[in-house]
N, C-alpha and C. Protein backbone atom coordinates (compact mmCIF):
# COMPACT_ATOMS: atom_id res chain seq x y z
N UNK A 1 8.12 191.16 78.37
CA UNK A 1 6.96 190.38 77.94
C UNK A 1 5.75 190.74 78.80
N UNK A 2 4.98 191.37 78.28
CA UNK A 2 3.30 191.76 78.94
C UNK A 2 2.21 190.45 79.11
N UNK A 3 1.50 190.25 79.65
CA UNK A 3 0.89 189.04 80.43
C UNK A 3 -0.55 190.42 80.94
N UNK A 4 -1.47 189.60 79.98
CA UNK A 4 -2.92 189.96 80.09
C UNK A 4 -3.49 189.40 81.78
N UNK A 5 -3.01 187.94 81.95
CA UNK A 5 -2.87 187.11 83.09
C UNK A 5 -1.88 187.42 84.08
N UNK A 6 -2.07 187.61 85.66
CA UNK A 6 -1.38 187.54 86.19
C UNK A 6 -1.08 185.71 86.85
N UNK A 7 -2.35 184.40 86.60
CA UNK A 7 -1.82 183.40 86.60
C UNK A 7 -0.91 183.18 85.62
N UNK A 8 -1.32 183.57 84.28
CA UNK A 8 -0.34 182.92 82.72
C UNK A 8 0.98 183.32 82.92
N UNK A 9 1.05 184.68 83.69
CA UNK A 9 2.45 185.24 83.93
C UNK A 9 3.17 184.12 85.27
N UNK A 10 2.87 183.99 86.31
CA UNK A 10 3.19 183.27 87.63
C UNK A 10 3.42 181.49 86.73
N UNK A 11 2.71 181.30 86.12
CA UNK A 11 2.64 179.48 85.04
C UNK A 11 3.87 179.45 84.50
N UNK A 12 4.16 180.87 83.79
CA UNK A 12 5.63 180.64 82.85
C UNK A 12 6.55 181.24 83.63
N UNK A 13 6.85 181.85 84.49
CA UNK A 13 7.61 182.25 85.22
C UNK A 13 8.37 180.96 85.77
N UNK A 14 7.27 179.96 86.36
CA UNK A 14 8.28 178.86 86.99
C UNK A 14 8.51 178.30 86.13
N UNK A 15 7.92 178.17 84.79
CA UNK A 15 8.43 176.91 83.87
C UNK A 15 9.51 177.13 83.29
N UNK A 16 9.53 178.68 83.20
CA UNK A 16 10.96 178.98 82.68
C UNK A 16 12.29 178.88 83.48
N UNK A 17 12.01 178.50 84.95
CA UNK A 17 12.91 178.25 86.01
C UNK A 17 13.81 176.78 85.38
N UNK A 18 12.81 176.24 84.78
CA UNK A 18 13.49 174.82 84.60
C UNK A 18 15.10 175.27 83.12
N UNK A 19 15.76 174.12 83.46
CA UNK A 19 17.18 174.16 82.75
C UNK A 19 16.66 174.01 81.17
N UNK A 20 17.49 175.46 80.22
CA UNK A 20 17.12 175.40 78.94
C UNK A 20 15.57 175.77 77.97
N UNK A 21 14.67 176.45 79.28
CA UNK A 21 13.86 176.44 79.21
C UNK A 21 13.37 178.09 79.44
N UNK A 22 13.74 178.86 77.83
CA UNK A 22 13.39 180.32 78.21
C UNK A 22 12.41 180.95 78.28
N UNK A 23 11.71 181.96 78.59
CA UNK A 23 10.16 182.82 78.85
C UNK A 23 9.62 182.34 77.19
N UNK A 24 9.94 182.49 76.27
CA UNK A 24 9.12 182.62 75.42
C UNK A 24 8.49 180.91 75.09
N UNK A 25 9.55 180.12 75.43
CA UNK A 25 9.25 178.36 75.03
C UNK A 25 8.59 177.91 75.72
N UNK A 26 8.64 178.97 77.68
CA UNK A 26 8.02 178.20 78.56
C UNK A 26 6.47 178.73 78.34
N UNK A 27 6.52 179.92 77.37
CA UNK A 27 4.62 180.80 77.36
C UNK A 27 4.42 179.33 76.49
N UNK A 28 4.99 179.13 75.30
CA UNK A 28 4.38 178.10 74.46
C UNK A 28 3.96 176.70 75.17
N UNK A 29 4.90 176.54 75.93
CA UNK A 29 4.20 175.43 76.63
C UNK A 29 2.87 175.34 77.76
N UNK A 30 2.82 176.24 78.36
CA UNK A 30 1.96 176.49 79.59
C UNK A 30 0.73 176.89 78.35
N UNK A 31 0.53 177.63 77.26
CA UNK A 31 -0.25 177.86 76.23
C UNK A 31 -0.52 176.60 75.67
N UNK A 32 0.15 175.51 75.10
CA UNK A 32 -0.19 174.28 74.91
C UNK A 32 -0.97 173.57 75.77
N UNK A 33 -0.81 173.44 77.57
CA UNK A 33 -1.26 172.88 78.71
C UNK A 33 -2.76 173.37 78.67
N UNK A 34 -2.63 174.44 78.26
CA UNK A 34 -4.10 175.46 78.57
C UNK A 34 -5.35 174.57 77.22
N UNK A 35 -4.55 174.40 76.28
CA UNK A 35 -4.98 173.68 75.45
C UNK A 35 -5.67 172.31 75.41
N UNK A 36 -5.20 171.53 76.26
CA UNK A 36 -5.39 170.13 76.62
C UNK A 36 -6.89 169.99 77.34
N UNK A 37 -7.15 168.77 77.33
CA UNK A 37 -7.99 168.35 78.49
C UNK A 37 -7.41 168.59 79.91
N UNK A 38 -8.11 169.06 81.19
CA UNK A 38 -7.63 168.95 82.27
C UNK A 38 -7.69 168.12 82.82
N UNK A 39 -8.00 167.04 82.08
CA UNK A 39 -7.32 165.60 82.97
C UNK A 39 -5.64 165.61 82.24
N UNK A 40 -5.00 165.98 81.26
CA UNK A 40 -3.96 165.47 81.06
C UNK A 40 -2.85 166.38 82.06
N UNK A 41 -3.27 167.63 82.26
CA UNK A 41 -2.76 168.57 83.10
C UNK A 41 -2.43 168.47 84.53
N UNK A 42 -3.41 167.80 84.75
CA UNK A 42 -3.80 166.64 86.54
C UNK A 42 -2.56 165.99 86.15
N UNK A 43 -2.78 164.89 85.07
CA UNK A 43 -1.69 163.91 85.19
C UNK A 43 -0.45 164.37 84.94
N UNK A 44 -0.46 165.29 84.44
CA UNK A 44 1.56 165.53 84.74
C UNK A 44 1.91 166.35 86.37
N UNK A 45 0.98 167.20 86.96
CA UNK A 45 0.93 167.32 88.13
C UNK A 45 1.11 166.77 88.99
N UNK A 46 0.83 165.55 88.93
CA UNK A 46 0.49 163.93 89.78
C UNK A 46 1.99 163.77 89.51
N UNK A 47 1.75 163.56 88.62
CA UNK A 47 3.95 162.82 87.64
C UNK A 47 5.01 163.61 88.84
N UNK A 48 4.48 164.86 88.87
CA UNK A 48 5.51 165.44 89.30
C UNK A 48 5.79 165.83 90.48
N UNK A 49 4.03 165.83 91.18
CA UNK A 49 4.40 166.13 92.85
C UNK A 49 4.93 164.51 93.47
N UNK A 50 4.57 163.29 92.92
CA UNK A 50 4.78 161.85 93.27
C UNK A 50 6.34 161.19 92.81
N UNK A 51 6.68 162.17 91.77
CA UNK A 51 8.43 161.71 91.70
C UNK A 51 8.91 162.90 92.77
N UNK A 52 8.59 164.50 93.02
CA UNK A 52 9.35 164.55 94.26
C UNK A 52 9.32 164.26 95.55
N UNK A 53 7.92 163.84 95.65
CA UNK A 53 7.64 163.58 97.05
C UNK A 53 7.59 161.86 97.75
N UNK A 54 8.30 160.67 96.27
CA UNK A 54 7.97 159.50 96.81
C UNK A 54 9.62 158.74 96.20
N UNK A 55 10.27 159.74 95.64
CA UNK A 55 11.29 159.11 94.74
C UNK A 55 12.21 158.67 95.96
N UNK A 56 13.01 157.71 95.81
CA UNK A 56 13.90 157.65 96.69
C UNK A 56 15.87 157.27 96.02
N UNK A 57 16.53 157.48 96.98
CA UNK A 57 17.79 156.81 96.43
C UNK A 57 18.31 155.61 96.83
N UNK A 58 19.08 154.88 96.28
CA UNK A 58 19.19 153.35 96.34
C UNK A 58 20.38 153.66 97.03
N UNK A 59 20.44 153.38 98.63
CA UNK A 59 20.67 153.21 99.69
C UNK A 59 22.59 152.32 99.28
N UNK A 60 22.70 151.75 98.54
CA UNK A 60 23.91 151.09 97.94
C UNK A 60 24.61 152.16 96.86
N UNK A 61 23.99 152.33 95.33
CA UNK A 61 24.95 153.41 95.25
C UNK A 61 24.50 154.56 95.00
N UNK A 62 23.20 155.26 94.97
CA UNK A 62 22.80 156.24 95.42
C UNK A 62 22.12 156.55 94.01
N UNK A 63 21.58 155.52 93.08
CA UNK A 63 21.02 156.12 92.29
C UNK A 63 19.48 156.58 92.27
N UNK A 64 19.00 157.19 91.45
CA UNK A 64 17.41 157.27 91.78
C UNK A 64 16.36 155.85 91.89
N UNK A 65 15.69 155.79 92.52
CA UNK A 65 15.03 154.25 92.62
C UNK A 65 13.42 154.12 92.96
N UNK A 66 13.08 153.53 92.77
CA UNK A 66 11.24 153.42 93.44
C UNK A 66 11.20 152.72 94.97
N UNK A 67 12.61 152.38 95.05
CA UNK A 67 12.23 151.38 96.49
C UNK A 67 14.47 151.46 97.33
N UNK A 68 13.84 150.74 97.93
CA UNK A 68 15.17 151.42 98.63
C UNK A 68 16.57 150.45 97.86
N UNK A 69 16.93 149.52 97.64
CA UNK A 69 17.54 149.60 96.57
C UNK A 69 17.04 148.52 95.24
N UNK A 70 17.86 150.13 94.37
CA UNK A 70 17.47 150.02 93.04
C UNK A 70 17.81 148.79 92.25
N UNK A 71 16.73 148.31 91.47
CA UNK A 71 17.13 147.15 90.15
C UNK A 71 18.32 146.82 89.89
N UNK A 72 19.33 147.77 89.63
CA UNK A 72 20.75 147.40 88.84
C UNK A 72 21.28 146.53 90.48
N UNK A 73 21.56 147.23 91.28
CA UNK A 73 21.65 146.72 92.65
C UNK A 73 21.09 145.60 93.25
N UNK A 74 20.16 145.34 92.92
CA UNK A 74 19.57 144.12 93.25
C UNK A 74 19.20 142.89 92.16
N UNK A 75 19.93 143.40 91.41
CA UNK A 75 20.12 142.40 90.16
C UNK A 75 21.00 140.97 90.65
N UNK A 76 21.02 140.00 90.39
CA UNK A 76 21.95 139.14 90.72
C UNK A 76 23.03 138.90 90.12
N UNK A 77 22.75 139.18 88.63
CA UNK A 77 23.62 138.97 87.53
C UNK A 77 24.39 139.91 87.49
N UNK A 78 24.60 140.62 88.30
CA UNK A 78 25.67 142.19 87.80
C UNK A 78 26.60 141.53 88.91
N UNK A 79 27.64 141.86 88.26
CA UNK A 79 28.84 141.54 89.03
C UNK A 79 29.10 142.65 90.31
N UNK A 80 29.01 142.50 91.20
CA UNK A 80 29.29 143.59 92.19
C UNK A 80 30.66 143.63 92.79
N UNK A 81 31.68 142.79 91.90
CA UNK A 81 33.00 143.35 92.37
C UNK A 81 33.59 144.49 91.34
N UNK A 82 32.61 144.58 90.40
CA UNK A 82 33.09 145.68 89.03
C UNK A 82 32.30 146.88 89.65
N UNK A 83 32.72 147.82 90.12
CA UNK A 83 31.58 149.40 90.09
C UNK A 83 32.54 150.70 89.38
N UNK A 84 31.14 150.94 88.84
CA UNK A 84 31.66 152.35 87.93
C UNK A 84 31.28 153.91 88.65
N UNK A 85 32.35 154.71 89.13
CA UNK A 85 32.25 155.60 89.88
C UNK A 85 31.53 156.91 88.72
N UNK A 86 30.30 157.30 88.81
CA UNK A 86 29.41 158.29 87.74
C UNK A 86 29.44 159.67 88.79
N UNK A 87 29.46 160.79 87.80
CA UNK A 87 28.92 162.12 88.38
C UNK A 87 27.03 162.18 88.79
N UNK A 88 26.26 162.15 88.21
CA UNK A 88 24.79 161.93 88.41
C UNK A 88 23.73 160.89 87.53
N UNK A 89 23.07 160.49 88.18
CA UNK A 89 22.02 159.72 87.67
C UNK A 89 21.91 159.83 86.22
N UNK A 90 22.12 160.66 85.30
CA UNK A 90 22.19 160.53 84.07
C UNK A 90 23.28 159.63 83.45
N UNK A 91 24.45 159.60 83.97
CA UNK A 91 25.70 159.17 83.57
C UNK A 91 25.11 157.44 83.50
N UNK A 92 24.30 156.72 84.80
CA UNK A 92 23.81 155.90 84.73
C UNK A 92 23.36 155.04 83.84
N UNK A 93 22.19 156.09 83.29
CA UNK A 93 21.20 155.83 82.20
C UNK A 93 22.00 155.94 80.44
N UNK A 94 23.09 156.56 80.90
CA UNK A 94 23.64 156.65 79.18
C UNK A 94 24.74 155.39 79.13
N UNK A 95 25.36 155.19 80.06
CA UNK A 95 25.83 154.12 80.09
C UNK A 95 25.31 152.93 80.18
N UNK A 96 24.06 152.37 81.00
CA UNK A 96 23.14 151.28 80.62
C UNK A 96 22.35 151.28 79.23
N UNK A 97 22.07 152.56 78.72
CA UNK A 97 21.90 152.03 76.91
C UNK A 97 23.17 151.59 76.65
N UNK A 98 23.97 151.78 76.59
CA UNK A 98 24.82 151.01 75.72
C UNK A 98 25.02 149.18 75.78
N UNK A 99 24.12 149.12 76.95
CA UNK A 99 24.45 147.53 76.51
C UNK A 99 26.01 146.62 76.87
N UNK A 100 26.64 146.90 77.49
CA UNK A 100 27.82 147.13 77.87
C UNK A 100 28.73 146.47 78.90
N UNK A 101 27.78 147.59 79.90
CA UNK A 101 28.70 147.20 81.09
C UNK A 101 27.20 146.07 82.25
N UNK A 102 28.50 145.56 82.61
CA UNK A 102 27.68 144.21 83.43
C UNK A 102 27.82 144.65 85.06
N UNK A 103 28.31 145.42 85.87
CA UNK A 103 28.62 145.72 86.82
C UNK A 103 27.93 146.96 87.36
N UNK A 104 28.12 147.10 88.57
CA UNK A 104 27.06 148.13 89.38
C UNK A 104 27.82 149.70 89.30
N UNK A 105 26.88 150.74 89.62
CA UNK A 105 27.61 151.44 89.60
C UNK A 105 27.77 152.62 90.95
N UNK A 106 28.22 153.71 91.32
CA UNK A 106 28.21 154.36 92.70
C UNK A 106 27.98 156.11 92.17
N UNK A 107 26.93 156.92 92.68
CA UNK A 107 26.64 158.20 92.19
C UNK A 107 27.48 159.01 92.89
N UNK A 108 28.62 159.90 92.57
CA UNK A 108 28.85 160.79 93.44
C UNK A 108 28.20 161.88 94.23
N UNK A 109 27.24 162.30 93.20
CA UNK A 109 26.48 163.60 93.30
C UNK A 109 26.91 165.12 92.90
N UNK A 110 28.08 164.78 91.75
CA UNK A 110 29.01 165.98 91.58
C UNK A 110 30.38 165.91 91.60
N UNK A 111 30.89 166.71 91.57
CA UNK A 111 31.85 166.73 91.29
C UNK A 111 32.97 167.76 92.58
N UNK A 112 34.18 167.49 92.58
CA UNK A 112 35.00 168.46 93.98
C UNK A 112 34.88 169.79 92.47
N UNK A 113 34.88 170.57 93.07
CA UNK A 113 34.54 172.12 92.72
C UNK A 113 35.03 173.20 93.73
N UNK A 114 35.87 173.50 93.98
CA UNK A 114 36.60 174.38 94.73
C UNK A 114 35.58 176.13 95.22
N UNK A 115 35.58 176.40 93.48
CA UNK A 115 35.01 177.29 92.76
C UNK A 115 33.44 177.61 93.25
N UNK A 116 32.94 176.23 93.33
CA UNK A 116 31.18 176.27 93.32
C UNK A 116 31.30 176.01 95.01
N UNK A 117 32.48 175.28 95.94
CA UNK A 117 32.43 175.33 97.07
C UNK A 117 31.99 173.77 97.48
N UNK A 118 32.31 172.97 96.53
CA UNK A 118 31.71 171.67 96.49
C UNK A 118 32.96 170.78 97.34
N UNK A 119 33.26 170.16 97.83
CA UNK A 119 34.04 169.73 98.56
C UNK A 119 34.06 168.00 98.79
N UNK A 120 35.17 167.13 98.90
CA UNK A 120 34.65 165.62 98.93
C UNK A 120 33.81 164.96 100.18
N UNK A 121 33.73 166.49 101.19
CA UNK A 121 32.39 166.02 102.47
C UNK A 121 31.09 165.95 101.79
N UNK A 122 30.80 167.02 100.49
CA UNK A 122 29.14 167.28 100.01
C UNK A 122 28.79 166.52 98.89
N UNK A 123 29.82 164.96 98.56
CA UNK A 123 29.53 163.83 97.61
C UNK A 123 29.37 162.90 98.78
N UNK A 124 29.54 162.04 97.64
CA UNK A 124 29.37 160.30 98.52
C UNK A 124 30.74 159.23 98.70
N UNK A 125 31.78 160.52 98.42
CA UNK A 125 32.70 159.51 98.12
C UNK A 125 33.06 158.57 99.39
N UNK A 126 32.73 159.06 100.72
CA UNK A 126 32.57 158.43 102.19
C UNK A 126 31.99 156.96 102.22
N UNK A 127 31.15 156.93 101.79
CA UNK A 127 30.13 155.39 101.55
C UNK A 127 30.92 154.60 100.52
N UNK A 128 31.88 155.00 99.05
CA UNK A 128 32.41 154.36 98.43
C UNK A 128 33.58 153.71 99.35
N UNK A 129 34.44 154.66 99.84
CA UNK A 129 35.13 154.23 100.47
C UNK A 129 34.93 152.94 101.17
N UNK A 130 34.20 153.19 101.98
CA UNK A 130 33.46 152.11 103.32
C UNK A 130 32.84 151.26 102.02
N UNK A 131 32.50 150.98 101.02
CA UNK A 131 32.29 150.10 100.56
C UNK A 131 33.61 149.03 100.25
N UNK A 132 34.46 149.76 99.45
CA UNK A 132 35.49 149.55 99.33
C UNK A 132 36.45 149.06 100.36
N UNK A 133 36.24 149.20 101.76
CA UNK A 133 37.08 148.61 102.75
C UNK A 133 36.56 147.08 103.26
N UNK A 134 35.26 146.81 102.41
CA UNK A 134 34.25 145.69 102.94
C UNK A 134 35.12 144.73 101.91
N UNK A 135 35.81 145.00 100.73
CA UNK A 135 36.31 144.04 100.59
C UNK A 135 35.74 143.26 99.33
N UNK A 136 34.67 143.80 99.02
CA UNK A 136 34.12 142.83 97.71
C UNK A 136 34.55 143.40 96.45
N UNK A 137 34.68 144.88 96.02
CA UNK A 137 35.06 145.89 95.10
C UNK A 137 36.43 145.41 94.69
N UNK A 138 36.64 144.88 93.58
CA UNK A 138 37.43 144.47 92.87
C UNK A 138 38.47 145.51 91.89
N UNK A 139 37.52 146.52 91.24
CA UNK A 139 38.03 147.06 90.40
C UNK A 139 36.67 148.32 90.29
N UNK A 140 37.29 149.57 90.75
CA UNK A 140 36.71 151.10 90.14
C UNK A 140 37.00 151.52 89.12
N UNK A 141 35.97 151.53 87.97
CA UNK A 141 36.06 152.85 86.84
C UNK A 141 35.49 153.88 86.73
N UNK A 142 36.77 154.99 86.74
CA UNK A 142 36.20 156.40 86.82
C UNK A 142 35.60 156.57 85.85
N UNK A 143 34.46 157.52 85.64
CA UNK A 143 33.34 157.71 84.52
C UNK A 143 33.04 159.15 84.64
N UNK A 144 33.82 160.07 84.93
CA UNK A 144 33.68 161.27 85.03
C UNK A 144 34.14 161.92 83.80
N UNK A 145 33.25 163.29 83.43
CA UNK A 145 33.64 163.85 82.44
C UNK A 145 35.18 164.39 82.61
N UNK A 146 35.88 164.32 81.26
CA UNK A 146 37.30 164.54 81.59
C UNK A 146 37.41 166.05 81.21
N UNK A 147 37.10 166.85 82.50
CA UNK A 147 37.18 167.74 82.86
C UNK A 147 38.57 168.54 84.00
N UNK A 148 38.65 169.50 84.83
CA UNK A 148 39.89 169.60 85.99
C UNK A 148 39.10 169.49 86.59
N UNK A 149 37.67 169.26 86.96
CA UNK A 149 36.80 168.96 88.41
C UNK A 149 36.59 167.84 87.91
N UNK A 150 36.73 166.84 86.69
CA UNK A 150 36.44 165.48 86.77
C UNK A 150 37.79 164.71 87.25
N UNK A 151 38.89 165.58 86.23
CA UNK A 151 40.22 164.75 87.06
C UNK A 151 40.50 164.75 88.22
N UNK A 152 40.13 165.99 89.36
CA UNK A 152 40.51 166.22 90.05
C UNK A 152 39.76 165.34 91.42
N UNK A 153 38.69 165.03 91.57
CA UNK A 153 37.32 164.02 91.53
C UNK A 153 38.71 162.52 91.75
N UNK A 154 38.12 162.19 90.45
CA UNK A 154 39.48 160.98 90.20
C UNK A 154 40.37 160.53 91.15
N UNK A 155 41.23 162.26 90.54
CA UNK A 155 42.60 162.09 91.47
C UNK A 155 42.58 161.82 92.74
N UNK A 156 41.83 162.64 93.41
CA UNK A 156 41.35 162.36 95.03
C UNK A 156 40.90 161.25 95.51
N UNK A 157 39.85 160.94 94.88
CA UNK A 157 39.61 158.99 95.12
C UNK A 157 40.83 157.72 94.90
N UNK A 158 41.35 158.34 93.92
CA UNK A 158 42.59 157.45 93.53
C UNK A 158 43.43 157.78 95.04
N UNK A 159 43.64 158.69 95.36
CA UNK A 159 44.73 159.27 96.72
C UNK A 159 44.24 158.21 97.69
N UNK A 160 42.89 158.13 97.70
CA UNK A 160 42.09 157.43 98.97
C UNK A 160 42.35 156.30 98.95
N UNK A 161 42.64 155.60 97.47
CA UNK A 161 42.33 154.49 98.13
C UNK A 161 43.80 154.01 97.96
N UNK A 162 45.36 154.71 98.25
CA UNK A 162 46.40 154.09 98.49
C UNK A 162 45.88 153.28 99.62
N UNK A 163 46.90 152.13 99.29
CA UNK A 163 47.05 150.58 100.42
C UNK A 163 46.32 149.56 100.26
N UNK A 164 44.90 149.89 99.35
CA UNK A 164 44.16 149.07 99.22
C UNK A 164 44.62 148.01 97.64
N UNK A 165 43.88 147.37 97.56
CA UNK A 165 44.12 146.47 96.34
C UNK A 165 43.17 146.12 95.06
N UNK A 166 42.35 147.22 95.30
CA UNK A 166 41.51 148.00 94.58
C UNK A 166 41.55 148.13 92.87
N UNK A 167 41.89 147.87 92.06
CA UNK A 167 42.64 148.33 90.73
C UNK A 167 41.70 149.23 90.49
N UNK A 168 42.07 150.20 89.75
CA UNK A 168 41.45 152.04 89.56
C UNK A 168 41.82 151.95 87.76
N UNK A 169 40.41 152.10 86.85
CA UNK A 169 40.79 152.18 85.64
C UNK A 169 39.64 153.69 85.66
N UNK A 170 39.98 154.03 83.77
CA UNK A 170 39.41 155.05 83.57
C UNK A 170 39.25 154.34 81.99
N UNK A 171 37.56 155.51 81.54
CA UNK A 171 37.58 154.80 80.78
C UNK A 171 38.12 155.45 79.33
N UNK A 172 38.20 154.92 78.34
CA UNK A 172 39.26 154.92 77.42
C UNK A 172 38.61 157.02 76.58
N UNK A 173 39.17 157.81 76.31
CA UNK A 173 39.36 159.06 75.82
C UNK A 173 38.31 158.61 74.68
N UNK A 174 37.27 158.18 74.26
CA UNK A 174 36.79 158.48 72.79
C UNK A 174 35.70 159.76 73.07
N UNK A 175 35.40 159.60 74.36
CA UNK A 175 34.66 160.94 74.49
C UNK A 175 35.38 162.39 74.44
N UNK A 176 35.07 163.41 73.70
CA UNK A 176 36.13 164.47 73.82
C UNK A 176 36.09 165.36 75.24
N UNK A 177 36.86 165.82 75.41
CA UNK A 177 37.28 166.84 76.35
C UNK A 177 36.16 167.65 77.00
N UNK A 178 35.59 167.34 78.30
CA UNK A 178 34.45 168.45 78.62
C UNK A 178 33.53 168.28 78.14
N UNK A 179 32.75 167.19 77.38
CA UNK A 179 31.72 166.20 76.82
C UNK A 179 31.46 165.90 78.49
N UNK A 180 29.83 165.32 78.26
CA UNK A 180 29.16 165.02 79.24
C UNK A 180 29.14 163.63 78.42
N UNK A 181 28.66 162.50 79.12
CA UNK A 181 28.04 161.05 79.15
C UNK A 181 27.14 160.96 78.56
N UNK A 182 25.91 161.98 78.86
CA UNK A 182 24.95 161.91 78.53
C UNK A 182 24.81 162.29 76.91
N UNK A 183 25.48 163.22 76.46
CA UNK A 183 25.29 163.39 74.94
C UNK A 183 26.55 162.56 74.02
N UNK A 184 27.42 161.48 74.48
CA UNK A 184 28.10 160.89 73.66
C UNK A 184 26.87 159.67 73.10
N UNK A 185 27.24 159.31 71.84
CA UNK A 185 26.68 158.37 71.30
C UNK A 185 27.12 156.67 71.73
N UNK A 186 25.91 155.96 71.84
CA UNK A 186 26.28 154.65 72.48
C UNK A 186 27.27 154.02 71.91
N UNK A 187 27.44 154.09 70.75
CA UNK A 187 28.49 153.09 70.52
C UNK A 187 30.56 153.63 71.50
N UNK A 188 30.40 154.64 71.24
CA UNK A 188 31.00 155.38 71.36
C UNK A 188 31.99 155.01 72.65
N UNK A 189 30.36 155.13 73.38
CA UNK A 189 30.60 155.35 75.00
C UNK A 189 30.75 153.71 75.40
N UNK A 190 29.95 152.78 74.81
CA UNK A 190 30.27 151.42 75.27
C UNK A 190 31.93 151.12 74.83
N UNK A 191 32.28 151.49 73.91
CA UNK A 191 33.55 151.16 73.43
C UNK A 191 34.53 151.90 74.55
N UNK A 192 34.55 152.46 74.62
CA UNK A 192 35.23 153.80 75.90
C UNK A 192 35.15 152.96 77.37
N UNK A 193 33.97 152.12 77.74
CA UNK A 193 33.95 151.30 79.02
C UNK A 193 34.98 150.29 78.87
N UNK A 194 34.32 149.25 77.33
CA UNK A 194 35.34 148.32 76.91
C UNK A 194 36.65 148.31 77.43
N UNK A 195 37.25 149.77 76.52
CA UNK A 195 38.65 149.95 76.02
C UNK A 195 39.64 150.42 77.31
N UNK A 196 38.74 150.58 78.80
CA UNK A 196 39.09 151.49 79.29
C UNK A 196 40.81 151.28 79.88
N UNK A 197 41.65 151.79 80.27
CA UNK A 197 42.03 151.96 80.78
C UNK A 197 43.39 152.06 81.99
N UNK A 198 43.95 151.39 82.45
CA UNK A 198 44.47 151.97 83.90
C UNK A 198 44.56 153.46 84.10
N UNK A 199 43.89 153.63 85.19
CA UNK A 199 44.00 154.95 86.19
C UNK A 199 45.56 155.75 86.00
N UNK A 200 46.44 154.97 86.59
CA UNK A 200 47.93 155.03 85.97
C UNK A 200 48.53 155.81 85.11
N UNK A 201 48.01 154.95 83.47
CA UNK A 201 48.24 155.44 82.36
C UNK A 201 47.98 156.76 82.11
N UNK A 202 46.85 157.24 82.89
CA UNK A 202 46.14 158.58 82.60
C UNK A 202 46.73 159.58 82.85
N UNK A 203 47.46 159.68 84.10
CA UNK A 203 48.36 160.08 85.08
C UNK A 203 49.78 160.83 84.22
N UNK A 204 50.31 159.92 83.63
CA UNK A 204 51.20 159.57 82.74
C UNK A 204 51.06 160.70 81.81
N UNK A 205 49.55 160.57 80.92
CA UNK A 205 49.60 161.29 79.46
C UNK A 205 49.21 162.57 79.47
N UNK A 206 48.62 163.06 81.25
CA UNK A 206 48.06 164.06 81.27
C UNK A 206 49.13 164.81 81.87
């Protein structure tokens, strides 16, 4: 691709850095931007140097937040002996559309990955734990894609928390195999929290 511009070239170069986002969609867009008023151009600039440079994580279960902890967390009405163990901040957000679940939830930050070198020191599962030894955590549902780095995720937390009294569910298979959270449909996925589970059972069928 030839670039009359050496800015227009350097504009789509990074935009095309972003996920799903190839040279030719990212010229159309940075070509659209060029289009606009440069006040609207300011304001997504602003959007974007002020969510990386002011965003923070909610200090409880590590989701993205404006303040140190987040809404769902400081809700009163959420039951905080129910938490749902999620791979990333998206898993969050697809599961609160559904309308659903009443309980808090804990971000891992990923998944154990052998492969990618990901390990259960470079999540959060450390802070769940220590949450979990405080005694209020009633009942964990795994919410990981059912993947061998989501079972395996699982399995390891489940290992952790022998002795405790913890009950460990998962939630019910309507999502298929290697499906993300984020693209199942709500009904779907609320029914799947519903329906979920013992940890146990899973064990069993797999």
């Amino acid at each position: 691709m030839e670039f009359s511009s050496k800015l227009l070239e350097n504009a789509v170069y990074e935009m095309s850095q972003l996920p799903g986002i190839g040279k030719r969609t990212a010229l159309r867009l940075v070509l659209h931007m060029l289009k606009q008023p440069s006040e609207q151009t300011l304001r997504l600039t602003s959007a974007l140097q002020r969510v990386r440079n002011d965003i923070k994580f909610c200090s409880n279960c590590h989701n993205i937040s404006d303040v140190v902890l987040c809404e769902i967390c400081a809700n009163p009405k959420r039951d905080e002996s129910l938490v749902c163990v999620v791979e990333d901040i998206r898993d969050v957000m697809a599961i609160e559309n559904t309308g659903q679940y009443k309980g808090l939830y804990h971000v891992l930050g990923g998944k154990i990955s052998p492969m990618e070198g990901i390990g259960p020191q470079n999540l959060t599962i450390s802070s769940l734990l220590t949450k979990v030894k405080e005694g209020i955590i009633k009942e964990l549902i795994f919410a990981l894609s059912s993947t061998m780095e989501g079972d395996t995720t699982n399995f390891y937390i489940y290992k952790q928390l022998e002795g405790t009294e913890v009950k460990t569910s998962t939630i019910a298979r309507g999502i298929a195999v290697g499906d993300e959270l984020e693209y199942a449909d709500e009904v779907t996925l609320g029914r799947s929290i519903i329906n979920r589970i013992p940890f146990e059972n899973s064990l069993k069928s797999s």
